[in-house]
Protein backbone atom coordinates (compact mmCIF):
# COMPACT_ATOMS: atom_id res chain seq x y z
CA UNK A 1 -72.19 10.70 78.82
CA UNK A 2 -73.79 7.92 76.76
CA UNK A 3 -71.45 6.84 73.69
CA UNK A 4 -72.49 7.62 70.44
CA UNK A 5 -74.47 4.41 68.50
CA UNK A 6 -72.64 3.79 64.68
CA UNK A 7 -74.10 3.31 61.61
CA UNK A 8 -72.57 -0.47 62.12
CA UNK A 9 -74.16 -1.10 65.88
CA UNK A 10 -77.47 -0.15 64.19
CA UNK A 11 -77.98 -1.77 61.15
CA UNK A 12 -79.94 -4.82 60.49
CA UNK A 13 -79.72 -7.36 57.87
CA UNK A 14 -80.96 -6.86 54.16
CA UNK A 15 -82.61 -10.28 54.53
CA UNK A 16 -84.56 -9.33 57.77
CA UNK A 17 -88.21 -10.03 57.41
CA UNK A 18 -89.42 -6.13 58.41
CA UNK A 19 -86.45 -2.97 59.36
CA UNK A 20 -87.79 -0.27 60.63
CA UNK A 21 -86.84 3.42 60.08
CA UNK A 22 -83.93 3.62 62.43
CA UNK A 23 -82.47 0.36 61.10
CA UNK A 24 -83.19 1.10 57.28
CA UNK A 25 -81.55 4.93 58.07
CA UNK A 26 -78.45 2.98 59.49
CA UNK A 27 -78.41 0.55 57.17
CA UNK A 28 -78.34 3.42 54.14
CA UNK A 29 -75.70 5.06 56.32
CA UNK A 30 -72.99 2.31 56.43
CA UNK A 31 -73.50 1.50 52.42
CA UNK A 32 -73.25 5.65 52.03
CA UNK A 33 -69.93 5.51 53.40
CA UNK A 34 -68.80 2.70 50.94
CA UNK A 35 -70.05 4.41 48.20
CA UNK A 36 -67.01 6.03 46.95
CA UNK A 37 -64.62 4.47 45.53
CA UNK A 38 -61.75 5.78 47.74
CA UNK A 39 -63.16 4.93 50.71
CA UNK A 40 -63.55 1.36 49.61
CA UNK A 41 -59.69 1.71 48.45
CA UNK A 42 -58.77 2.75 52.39
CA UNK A 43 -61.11 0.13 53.80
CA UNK A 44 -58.89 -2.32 51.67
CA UNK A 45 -55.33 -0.97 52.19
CA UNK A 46 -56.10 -0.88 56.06
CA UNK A 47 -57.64 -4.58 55.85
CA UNK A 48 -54.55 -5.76 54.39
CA UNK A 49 -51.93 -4.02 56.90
CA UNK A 50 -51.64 -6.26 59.78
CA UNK A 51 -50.74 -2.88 61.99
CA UNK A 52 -52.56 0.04 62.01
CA UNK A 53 -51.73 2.50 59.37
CA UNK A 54 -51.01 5.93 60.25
CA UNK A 55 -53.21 8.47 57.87
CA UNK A 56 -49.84 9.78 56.21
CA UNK A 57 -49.22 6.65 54.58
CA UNK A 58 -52.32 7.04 52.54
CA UNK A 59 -51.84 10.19 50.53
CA UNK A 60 -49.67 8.67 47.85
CA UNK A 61 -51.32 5.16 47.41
CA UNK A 62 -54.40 7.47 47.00
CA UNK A 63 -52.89 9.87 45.01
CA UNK A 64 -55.50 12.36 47.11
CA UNK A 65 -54.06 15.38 49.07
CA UNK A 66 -54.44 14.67 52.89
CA UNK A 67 -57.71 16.93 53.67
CA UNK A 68 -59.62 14.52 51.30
CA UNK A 69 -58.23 11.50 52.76
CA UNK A 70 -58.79 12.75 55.94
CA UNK A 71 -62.57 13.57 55.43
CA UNK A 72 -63.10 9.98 54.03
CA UNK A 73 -61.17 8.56 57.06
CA UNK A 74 -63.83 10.65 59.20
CA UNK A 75 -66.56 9.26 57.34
CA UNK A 76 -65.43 5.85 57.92
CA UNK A 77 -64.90 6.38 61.28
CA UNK A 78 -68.12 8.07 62.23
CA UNK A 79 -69.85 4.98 60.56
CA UNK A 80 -67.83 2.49 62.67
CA UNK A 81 -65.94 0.65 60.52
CA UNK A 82 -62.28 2.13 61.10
CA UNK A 83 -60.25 2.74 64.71
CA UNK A 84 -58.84 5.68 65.37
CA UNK A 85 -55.86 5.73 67.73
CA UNK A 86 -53.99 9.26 68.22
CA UNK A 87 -50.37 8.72 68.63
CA UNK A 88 -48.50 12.43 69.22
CA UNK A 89 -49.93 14.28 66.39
CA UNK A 90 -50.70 11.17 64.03
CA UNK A 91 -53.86 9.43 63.48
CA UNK A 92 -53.23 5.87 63.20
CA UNK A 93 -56.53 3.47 61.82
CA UNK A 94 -57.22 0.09 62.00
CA UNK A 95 -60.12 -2.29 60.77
CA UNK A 96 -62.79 -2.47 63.11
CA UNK A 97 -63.02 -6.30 62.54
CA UNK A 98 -66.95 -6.47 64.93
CA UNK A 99 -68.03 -3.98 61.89
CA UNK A 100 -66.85 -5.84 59.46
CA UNK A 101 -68.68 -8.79 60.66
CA UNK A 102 -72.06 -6.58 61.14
CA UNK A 103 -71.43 -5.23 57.29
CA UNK A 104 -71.07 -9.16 56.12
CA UNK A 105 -74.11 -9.81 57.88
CA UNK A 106 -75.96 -6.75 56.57
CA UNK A 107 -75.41 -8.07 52.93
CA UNK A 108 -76.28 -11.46 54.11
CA UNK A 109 -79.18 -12.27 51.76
CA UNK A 110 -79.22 -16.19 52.28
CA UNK A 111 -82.63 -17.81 51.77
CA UNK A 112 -84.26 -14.62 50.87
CA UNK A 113 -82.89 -13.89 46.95
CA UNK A 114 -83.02 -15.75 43.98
């Protein structure tokens, strides 16, 4: 079974000279998955942990009830730029540090702007 391509594998710089369809649909996809404001709050509470942080520490720094942080945890994940590690019945996340590296480069508009 082949593994399942992220939004972060796919997407190609905003500076690129031409992107076609697939790379402009996965490019849409990972800034989609910023665009709320809580998920950018998770993306930063994870990035500053230096362990992974188990989806019940969350909730309160969120003040969100845990099927909402959940869903945005999803979102993140399906995108590629959080781990997910199952430990028991926990879900424990961590930074995928590659995607972060792919989203700098995405944004990467040197040469091209202004």
């Amino acid at each position: 079974m082949a593994a399942v391509e992220t939004a972060t594998e796919c997407c190609a710089p905003l500076g690129a000279l031409t992107l076609d369809e697939d790379e402009a649909l996965a490019t849409a996809e990972l800034f989609r998955a910023l665009g709320d404001p809580a998920r950018v709050r998770i993306v930063n509470l994870v990035a500053t942990r230096g362990e992974p942080v188990c989806a019940c520490e969350l909730y309160e720094p969120l003040a969100l009830s845990q099927p909402t942080v959940s869903h945005h945890l999803k979102k993140l994940t399906d995108v590629g730029l959080l781990d997910r590690e199952q430990r028991g019945k926990w879900a424990y996340f961590s930074l995928n540090r590659d995607a972060v590296w792919k989203l700098a480069a995405v944004a990467d508009l040197n040469g091209v702007c202004c």
